[in-house]
C-alpha atoms as a PDB file:
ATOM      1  CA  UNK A   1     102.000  30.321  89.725  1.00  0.00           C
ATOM      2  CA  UNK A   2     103.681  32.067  92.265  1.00  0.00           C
ATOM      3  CA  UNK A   3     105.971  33.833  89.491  1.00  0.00           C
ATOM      4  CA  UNK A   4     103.131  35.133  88.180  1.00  0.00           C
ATOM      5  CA  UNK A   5     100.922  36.481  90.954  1.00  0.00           C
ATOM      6  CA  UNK A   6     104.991  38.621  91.778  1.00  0.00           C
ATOM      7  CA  UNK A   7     104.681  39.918  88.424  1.00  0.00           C
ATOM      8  CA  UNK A   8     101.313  41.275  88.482  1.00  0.00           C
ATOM      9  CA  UNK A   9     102.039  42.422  91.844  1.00  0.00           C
ATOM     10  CA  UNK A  10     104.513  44.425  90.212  1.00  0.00           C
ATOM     11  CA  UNK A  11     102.725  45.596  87.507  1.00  0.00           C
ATOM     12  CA  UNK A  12     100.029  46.685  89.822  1.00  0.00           C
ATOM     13  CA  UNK A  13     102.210  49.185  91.455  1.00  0.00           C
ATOM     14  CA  UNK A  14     103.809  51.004  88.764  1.00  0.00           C
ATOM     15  CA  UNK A  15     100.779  51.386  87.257  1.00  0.00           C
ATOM     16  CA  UNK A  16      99.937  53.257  90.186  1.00  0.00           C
ATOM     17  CA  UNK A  17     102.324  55.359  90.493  1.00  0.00           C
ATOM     18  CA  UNK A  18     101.715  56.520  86.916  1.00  0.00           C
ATOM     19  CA  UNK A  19      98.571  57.444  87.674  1.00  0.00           C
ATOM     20  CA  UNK A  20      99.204  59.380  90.492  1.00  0.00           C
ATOM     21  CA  UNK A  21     101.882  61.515  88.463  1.00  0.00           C
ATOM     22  CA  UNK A  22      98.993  62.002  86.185  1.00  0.00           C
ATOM     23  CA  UNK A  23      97.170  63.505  88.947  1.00  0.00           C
ATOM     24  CA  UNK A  24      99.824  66.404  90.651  1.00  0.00           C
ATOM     25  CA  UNK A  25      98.642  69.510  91.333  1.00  0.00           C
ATOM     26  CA  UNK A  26     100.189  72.557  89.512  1.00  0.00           C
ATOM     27  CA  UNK A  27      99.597  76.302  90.658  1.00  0.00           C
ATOM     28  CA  UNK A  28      99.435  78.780  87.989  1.00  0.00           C
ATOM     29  CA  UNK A  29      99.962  82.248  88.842  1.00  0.00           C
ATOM     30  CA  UNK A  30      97.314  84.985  86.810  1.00  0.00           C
ATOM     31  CA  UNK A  31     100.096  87.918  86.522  1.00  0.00           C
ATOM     32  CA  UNK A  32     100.874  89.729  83.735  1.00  0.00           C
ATOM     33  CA  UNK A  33     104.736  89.989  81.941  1.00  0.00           C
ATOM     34  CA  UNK A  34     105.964  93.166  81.689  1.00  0.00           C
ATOM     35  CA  UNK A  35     106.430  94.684  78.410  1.00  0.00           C
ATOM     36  CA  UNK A  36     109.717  94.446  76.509  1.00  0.00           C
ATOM     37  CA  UNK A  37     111.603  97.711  76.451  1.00  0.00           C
ATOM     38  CA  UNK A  38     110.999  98.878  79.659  1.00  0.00           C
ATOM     39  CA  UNK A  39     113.826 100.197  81.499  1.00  0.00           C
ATOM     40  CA  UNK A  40     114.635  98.870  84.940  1.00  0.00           C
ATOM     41  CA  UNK A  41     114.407 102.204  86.649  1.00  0.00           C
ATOM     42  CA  UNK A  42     110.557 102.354  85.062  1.00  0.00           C
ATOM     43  CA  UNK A  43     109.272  99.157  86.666  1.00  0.00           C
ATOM     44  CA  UNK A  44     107.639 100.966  89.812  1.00  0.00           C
ATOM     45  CA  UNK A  45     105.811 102.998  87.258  1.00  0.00           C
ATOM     46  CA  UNK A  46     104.356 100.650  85.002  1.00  0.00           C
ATOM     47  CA  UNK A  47     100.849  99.010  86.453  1.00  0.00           C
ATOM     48  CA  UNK A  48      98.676  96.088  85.385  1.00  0.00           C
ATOM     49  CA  UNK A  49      95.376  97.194  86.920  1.00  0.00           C
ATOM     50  CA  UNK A  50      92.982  94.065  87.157  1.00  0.00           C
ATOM     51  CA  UNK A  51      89.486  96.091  87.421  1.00  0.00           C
ATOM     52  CA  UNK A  52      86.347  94.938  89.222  1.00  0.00           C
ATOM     53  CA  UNK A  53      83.916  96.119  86.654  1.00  0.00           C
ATOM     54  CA  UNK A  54      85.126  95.014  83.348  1.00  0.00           C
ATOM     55  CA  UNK A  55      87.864  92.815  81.816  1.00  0.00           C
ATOM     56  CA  UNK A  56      90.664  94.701  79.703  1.00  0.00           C
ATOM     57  CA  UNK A  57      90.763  91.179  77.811  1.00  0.00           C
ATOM     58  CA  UNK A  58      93.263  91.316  75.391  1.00  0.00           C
ATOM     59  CA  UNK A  59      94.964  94.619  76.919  1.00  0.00           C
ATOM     60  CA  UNK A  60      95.431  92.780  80.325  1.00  0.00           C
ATOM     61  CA  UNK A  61      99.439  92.730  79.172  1.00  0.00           C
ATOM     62  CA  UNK A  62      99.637  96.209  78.230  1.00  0.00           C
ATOM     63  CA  UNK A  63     101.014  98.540  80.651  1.00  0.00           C
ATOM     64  CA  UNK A  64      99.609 101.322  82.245  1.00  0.00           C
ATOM     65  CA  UNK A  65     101.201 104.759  83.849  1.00  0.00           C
ATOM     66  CA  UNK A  66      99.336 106.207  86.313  1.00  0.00           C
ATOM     67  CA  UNK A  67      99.607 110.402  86.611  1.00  0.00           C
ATOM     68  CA  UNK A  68      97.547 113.431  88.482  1.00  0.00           C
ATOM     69  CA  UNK A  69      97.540 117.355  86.501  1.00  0.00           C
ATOM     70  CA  UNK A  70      97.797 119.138  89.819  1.00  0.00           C
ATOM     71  CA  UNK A  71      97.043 122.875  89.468  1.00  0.00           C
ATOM     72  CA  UNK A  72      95.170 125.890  90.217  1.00  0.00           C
ATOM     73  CA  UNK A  73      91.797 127.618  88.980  1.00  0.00           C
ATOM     74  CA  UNK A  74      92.660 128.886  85.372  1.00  0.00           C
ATOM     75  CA  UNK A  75      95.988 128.105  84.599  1.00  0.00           C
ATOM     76  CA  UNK A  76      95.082 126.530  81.542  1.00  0.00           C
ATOM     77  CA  UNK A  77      94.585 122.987  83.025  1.00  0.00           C
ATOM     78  CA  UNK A  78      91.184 122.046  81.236  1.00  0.00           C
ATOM     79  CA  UNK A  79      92.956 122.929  78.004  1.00  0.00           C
ATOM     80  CA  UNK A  80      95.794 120.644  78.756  1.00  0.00           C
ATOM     81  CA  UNK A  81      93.379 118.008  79.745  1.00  0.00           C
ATOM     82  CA  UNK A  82      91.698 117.799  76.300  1.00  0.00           C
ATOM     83  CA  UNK A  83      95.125 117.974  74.695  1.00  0.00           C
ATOM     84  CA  UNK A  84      95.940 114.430  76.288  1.00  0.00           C
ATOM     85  CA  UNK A  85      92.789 113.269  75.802  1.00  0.00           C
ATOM     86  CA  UNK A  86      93.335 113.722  72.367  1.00  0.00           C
ATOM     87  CA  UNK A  87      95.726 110.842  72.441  1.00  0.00           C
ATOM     88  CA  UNK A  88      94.031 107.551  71.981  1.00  0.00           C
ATOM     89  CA  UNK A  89      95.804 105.572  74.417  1.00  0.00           C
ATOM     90  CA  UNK A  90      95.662 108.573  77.321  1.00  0.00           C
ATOM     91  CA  UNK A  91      92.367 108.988  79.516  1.00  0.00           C
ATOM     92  CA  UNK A  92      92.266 112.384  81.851  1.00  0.00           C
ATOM     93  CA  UNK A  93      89.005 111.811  83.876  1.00  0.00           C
ATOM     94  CA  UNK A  94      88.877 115.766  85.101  1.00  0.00           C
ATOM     95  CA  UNK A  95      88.924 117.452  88.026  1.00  0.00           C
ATOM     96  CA  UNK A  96      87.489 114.385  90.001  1.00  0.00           C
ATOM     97  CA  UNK A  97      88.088 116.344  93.660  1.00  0.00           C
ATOM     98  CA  UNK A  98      85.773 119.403  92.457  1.00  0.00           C
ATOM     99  CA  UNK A  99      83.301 117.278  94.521  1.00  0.00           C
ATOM    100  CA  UNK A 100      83.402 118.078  98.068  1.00  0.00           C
ATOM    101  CA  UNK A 101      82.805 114.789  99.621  1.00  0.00           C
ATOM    102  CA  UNK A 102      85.202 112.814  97.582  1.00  0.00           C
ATOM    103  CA  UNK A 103      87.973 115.157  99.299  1.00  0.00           C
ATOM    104  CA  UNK A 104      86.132 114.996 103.163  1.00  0.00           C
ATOM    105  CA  UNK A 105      89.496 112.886 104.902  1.00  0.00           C
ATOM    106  CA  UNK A 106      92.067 110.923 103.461  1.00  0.00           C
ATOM    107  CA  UNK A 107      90.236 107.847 103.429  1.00  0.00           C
ATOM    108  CA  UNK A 108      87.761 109.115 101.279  1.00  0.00           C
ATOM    109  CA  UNK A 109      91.001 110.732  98.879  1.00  0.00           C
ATOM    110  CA  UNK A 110      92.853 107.413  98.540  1.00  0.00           C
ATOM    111  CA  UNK A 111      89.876 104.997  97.935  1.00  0.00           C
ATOM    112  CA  UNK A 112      88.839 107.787  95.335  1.00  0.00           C
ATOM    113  CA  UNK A 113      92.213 107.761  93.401  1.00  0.00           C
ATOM    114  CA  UNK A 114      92.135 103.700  93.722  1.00  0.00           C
ATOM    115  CA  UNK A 115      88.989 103.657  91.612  1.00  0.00           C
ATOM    116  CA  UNK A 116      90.636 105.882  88.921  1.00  0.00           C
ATOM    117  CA  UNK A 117      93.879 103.958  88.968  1.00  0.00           C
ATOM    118  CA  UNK A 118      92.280 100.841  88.869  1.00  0.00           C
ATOM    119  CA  UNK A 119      90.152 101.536  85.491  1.00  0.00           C
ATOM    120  CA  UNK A 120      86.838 101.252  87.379  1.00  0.00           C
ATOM    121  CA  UNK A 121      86.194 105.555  87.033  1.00  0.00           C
ATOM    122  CA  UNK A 122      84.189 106.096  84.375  1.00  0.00           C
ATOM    123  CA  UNK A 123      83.638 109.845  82.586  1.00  0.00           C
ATOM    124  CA  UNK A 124      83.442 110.891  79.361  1.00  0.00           C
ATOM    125  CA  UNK A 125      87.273 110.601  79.068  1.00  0.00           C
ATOM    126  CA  UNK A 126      87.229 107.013  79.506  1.00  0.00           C
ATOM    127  CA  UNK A 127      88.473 104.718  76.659  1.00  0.00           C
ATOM    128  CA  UNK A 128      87.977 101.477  75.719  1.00  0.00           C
ATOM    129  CA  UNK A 129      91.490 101.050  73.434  1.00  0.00           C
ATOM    130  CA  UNK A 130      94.408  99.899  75.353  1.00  0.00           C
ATOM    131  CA  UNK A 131      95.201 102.709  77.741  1.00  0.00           C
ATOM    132  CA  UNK A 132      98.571 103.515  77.958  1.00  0.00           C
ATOM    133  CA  UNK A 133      98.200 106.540  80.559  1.00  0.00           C
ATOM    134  CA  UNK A 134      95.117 107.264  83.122  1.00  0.00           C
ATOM    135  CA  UNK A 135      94.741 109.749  85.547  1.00  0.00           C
ATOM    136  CA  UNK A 136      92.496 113.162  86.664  1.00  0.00           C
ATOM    137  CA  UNK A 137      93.025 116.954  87.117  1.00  0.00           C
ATOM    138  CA  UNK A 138      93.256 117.983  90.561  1.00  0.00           C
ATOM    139  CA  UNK A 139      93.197 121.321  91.914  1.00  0.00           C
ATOM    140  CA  UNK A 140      95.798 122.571  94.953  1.00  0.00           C
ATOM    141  CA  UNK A 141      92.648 123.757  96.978  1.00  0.00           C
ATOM    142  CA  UNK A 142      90.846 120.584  96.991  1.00  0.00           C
ATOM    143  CA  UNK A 143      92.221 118.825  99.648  1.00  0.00           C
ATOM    144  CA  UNK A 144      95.882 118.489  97.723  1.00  0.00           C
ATOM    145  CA  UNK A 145      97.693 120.602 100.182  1.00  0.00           C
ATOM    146  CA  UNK A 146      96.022 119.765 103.843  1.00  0.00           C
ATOM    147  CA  UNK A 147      96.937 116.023 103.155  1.00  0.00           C
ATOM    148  CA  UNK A 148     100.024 116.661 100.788  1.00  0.00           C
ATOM    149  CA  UNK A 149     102.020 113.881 103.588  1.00  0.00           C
ATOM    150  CA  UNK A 150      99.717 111.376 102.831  1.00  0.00           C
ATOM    151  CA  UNK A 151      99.467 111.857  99.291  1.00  0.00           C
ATOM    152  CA  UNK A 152     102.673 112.015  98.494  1.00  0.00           C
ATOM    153  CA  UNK A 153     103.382 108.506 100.058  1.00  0.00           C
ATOM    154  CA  UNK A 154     100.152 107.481  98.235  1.00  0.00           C
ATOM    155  CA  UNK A 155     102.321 108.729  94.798  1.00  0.00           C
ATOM    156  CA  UNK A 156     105.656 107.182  95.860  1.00  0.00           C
ATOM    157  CA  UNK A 157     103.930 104.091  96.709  1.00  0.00           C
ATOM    158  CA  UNK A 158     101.485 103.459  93.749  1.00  0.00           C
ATOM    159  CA  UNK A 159     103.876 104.780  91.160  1.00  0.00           C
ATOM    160  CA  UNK A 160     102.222 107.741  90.152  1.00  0.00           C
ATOM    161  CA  UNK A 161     103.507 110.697  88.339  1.00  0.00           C
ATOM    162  CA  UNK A 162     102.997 114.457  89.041  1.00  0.00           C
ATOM    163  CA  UNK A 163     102.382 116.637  86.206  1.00  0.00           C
ATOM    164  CA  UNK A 164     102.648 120.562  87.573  1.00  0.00           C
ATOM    165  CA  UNK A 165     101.115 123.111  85.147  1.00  0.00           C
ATOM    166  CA  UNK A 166     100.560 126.718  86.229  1.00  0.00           C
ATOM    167  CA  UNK A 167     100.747 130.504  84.917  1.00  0.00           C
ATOM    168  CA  UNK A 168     103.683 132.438  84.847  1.00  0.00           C
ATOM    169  CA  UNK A 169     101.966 135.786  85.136  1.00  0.00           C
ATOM    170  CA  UNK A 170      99.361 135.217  88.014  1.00  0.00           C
ATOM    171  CA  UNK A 171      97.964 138.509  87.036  1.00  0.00           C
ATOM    172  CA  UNK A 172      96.362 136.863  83.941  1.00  0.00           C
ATOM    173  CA  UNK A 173      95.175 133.958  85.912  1.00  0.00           C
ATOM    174  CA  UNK A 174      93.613 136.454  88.423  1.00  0.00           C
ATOM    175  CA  UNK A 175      92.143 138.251  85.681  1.00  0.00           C
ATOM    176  CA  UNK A 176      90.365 134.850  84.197  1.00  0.00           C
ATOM    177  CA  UNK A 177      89.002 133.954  88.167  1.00  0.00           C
ATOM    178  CA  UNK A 178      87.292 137.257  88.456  1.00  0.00           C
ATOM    179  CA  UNK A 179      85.957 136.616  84.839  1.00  0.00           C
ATOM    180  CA  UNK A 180      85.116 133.172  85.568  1.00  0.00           C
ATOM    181  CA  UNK A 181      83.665 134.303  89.005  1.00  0.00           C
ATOM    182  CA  UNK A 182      81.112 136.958  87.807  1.00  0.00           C
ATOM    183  CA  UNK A 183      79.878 134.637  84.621  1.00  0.00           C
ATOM    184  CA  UNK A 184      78.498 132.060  87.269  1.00  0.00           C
ATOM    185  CA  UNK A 185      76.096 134.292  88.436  1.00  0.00           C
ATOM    186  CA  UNK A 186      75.919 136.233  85.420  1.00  0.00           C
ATOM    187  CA  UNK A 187      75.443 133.455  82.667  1.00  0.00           C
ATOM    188  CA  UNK A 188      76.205 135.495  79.544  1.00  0.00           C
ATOM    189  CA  UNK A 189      76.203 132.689  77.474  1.00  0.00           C
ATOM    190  CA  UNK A 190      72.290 132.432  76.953  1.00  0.00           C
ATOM    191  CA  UNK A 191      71.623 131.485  80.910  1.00  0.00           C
ATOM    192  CA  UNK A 192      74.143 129.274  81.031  1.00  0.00           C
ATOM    193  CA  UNK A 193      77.506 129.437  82.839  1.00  0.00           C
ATOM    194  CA  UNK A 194      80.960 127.739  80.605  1.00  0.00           C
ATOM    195  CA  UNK A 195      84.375 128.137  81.868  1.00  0.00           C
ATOM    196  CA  UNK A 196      85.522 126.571  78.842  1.00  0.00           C
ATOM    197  CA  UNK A 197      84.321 127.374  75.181  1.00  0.00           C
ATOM    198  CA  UNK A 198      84.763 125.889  71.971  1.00  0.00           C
ATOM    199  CA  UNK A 199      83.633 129.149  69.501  1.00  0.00           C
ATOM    200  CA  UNK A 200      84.884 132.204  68.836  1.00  0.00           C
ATOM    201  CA  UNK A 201      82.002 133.712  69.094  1.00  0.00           C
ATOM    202  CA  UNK A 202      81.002 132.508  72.510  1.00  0.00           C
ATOM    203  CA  UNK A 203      84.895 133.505  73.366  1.00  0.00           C
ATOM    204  CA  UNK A 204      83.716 137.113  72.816  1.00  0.00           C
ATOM    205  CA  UNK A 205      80.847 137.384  74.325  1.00  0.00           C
ATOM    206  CA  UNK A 206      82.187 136.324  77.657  1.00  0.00           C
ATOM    207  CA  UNK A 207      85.661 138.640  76.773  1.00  0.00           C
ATOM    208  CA  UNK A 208      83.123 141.510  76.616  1.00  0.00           C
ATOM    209  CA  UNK A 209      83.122 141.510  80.812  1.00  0.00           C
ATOM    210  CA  UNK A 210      86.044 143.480  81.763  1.00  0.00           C
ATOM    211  CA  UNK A 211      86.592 142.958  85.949  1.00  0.00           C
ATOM    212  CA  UNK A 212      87.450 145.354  88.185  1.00  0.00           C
ATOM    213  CA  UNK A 213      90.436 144.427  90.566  1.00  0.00           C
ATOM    214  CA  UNK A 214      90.795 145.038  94.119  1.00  0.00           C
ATOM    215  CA  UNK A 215      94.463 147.417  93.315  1.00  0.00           C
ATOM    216  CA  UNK A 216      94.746 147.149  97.713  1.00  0.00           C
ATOM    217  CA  UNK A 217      94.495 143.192  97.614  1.00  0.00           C
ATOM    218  CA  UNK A 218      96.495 142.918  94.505  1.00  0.00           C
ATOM    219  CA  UNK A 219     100.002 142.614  95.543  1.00  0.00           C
ATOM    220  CA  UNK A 220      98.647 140.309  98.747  1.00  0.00           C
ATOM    221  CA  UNK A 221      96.446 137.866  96.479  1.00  0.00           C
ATOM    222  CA  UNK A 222      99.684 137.634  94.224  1.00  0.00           C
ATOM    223  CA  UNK A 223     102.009 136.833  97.027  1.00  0.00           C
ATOM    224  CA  UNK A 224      99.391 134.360  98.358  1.00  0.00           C
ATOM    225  CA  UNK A 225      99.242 132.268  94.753  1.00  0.00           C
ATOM    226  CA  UNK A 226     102.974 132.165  94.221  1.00  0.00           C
ATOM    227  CA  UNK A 227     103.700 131.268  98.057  1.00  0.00           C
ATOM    228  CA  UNK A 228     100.898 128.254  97.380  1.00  0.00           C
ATOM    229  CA  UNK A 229     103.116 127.263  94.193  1.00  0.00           C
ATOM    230  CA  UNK A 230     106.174 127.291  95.903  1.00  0.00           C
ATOM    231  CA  UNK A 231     105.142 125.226  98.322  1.00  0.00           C
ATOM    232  CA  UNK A 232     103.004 122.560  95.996  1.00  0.00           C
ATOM    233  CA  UNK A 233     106.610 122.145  94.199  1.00  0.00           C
ATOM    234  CA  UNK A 234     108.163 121.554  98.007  1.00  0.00           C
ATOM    235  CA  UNK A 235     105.879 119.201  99.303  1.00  0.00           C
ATOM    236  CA  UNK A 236     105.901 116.890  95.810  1.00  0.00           C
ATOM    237  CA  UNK A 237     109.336 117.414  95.393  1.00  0.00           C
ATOM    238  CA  UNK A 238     110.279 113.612  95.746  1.00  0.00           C
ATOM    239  CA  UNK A 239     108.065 112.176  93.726  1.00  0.00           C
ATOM    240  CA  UNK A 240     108.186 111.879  89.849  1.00  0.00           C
ATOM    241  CA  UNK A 241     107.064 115.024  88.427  1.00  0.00           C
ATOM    242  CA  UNK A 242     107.434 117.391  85.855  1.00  0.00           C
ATOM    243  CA  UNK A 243     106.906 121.019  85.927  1.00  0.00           C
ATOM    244  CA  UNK A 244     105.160 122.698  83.065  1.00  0.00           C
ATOM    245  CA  UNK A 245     103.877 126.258  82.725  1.00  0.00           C
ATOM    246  CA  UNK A 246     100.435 127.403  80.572  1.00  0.00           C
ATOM    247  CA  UNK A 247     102.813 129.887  78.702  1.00  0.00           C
ATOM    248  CA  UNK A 248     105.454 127.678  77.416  1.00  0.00           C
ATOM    249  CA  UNK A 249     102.735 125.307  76.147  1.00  0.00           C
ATOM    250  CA  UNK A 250     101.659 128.411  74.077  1.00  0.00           C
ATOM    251  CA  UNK A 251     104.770 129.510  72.890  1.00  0.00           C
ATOM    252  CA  UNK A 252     106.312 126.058  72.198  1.00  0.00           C
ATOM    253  CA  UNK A 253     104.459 123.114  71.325  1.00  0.00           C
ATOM    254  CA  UNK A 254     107.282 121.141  71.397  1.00  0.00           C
ATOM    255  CA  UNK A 255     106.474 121.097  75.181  1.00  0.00           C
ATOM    256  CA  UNK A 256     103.643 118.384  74.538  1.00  0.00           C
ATOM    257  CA  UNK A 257     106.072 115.996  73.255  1.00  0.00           C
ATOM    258  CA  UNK A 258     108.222 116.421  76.361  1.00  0.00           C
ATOM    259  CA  UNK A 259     104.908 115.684  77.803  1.00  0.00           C
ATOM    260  CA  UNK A 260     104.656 112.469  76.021  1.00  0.00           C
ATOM    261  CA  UNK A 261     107.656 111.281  76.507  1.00  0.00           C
ATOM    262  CA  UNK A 262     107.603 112.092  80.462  1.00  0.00           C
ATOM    263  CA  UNK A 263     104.607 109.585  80.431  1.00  0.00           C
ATOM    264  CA  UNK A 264     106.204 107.474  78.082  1.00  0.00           C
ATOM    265  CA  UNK A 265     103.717 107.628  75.677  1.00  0.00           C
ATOM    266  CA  UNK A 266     103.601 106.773  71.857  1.00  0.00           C
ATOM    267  CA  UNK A 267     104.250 110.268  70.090  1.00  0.00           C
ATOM    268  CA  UNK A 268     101.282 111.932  68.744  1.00  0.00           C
ATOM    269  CA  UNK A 269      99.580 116.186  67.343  1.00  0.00           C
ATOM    270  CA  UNK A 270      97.676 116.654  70.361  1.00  0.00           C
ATOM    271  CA  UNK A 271      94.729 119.056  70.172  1.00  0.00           C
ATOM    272  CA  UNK A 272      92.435 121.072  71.675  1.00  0.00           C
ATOM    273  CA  UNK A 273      88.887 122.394  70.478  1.00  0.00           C
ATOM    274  CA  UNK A 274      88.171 124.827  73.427  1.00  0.00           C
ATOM    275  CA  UNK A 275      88.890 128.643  72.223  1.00  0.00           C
ATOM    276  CA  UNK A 276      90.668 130.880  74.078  1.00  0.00           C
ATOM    277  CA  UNK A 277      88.445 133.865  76.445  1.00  0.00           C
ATOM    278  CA  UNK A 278      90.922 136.259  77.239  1.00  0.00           C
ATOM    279  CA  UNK A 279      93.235 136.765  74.167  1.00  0.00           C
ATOM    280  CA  UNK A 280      93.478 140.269  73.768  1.00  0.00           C
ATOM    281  CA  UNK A 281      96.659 143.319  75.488  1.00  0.00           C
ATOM    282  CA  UNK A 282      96.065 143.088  79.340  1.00  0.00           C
ATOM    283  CA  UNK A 283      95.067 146.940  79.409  1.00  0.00           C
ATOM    284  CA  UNK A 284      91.851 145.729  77.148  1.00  0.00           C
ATOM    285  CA  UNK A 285      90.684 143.140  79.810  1.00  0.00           C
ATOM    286  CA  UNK A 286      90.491 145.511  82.840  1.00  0.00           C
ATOM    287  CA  UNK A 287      87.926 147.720  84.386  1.00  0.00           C
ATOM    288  CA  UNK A 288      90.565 150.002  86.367  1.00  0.00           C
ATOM    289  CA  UNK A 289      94.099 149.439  84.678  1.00  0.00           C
ATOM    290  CA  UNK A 290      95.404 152.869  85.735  1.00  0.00           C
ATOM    291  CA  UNK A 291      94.813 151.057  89.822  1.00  0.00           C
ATOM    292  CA  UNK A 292      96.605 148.202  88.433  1.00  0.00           C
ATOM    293  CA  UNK A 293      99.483 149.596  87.057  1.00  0.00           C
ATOM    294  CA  UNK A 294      99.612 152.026  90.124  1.00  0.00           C
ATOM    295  CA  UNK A 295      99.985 148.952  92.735  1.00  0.00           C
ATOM    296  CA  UNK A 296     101.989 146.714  90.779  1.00  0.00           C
ATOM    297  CA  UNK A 297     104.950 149.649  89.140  1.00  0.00           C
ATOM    298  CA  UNK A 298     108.025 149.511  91.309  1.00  0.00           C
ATOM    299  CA  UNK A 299     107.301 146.048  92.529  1.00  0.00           C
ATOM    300  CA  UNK A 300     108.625 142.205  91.891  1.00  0.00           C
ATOM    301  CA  UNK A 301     105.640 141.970  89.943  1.00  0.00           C
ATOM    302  CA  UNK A 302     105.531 144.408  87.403  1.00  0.00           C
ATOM    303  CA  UNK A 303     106.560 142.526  84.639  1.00  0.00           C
ATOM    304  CA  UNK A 304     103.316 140.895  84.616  1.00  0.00           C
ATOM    305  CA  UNK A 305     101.808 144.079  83.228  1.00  0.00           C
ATOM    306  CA  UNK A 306     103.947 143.481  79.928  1.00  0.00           C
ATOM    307  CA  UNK A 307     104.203 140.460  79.815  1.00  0.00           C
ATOM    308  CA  UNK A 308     102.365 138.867  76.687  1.00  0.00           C
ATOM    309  CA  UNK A 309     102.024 136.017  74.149  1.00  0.00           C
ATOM    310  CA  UNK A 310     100.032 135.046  71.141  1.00  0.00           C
ATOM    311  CA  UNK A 311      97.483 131.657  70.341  1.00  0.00           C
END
């Protein structure tokens, strides 16, 4: 009798510690793998954002690139925007600091870019397919430059890209801002003001304005704009960027695949449906060319007078 109640006794025990085995407590960490294929010096720029207002579901494994267009006021930036958009795995929300309170201190600037980077920004660039590439336009007079410190360190630390696209002849781009400047007040296009068209005809109507330009502030207002490039490029300099300009995206398409592959995207024809305004011979576009020509001849900036390319 005694034999038995020691074998029970036994029995007893295992059986518990069976059941507690049964019982242990396992922590499973909810973090995505990386994809295969990435290279080792991509890893900082390859994000799994985990939004707050939707799921991405069965694109939570997919990674994500984060970039900012930074530019200036018509340098052919909104064309270039719609030219990523066109790819179905890129969204390009626009020029999200055009809104003055979204730029009032840095706090406001980094919470703003969070949103975006974390896929809860919507606009009508947003997609629902697996997003390969996200990011926003953003002008060097919104705020860009006053906080450039912070910003930068915001780039180097979230991963994010820099994609630099201005003019090569500033003259043209100066042209377009008067252009652009008297057709908000003007509204040629039946009351209503468009920087960006997608008609031929509404391209000419607007072309029809020819703007007069200050020939004293000329040389001045060009200094000032290539000074403000130089030191965009200075400031960004150590981050990951790329330097494009509006002409060589004209004159070489090729340009958008190096474009692509900067942002390590699946290669794809981009396009645009916005028409260009200003098309025509620089002598056709301005009210006082002979004042022009006067204050730019003899200068570093003459070359911009003949300088010219087709679309």
């Amino acid at each position: 009798m005694v034999c038995g109640v020691y074998i029970c006794a036994i029995c007893l025990k295992q059986t518990s510690n069976n059941t507690k085995a049964k019982f242990l407590k396992f922590q499973v960490i909810n973090q995505a793998s990386p994809s295969f294929g990435i290279e080792p010096w991509e890893i900082p720029y390859v994000h799994y954002p985990k939004p707050k207002t939707h799921s991405r579901e069965e694109c939570v494994c997919n990674g994500v690139r984060y970039f900012a267009i930074l530019s200036m006021q018509r340098s052919g930036s909104g064309w270039f925007e719609t030219l990523l958009n066109s790819h179905i795995n890129v969204s390009s929300n626009g020029e999200i600091f055009s809104i003055g309170n979204r730029r009032n201190n840095i706090s406001s600037i980094l919470s703003t870019m969070d949103k975006v980077y974390n896929l809860d920004w919507f606009s009508s660039a947003s997609k629902n397919e697996c997003l390969a590439a996200v990011g926003f336009k953003w002008m060097l007079n919104q705020g860009l430059m006053e906080h450039h410190k912070d910003i930068v360190k915001y780039f180097k630390n979230k991963g994010v890209s820099a994609i630099f696209l201005f003019r090569r002849n500033l003259l043209r781009r100066m042209i377009s801002v008067l252009a652009n400047s008297y057709d908000r007040d003007a509204k040629l296009l039946n009351g209503t003001h468009k920087s960006h068209v997608h008609s031929t005809e509404e391209a000419q109507i607007l072309a029809k304005y020819k703007p007069t330009v200050n020939a004293t502030l000329l040389l001045p207002d060009l200094k000032e704009a290539e000074e403000t490039i130089t030191k965009a490029l200075e400031y960004f300099k150590s981050t990951r960027h790329i330097v494009l300009y509006y002409e060589d995206l004209i004159n070489n398409r090729t340009k958008l695949k190096d474009v692509q592959e900067f942002l390590r995207l699946p290669y794809r024809d981009l396009s645009s449906r916005q028409v260009k305004i200003h098309s025509g011979n620089l002598p056709k576009q301005v009210g006082n060319w002979d004042d022009v020509q006067k204050a730019l001849k003899g200068t570093s900036y003459e070359g911009m007078l003949h300088a010219d390319y087709q679309m």
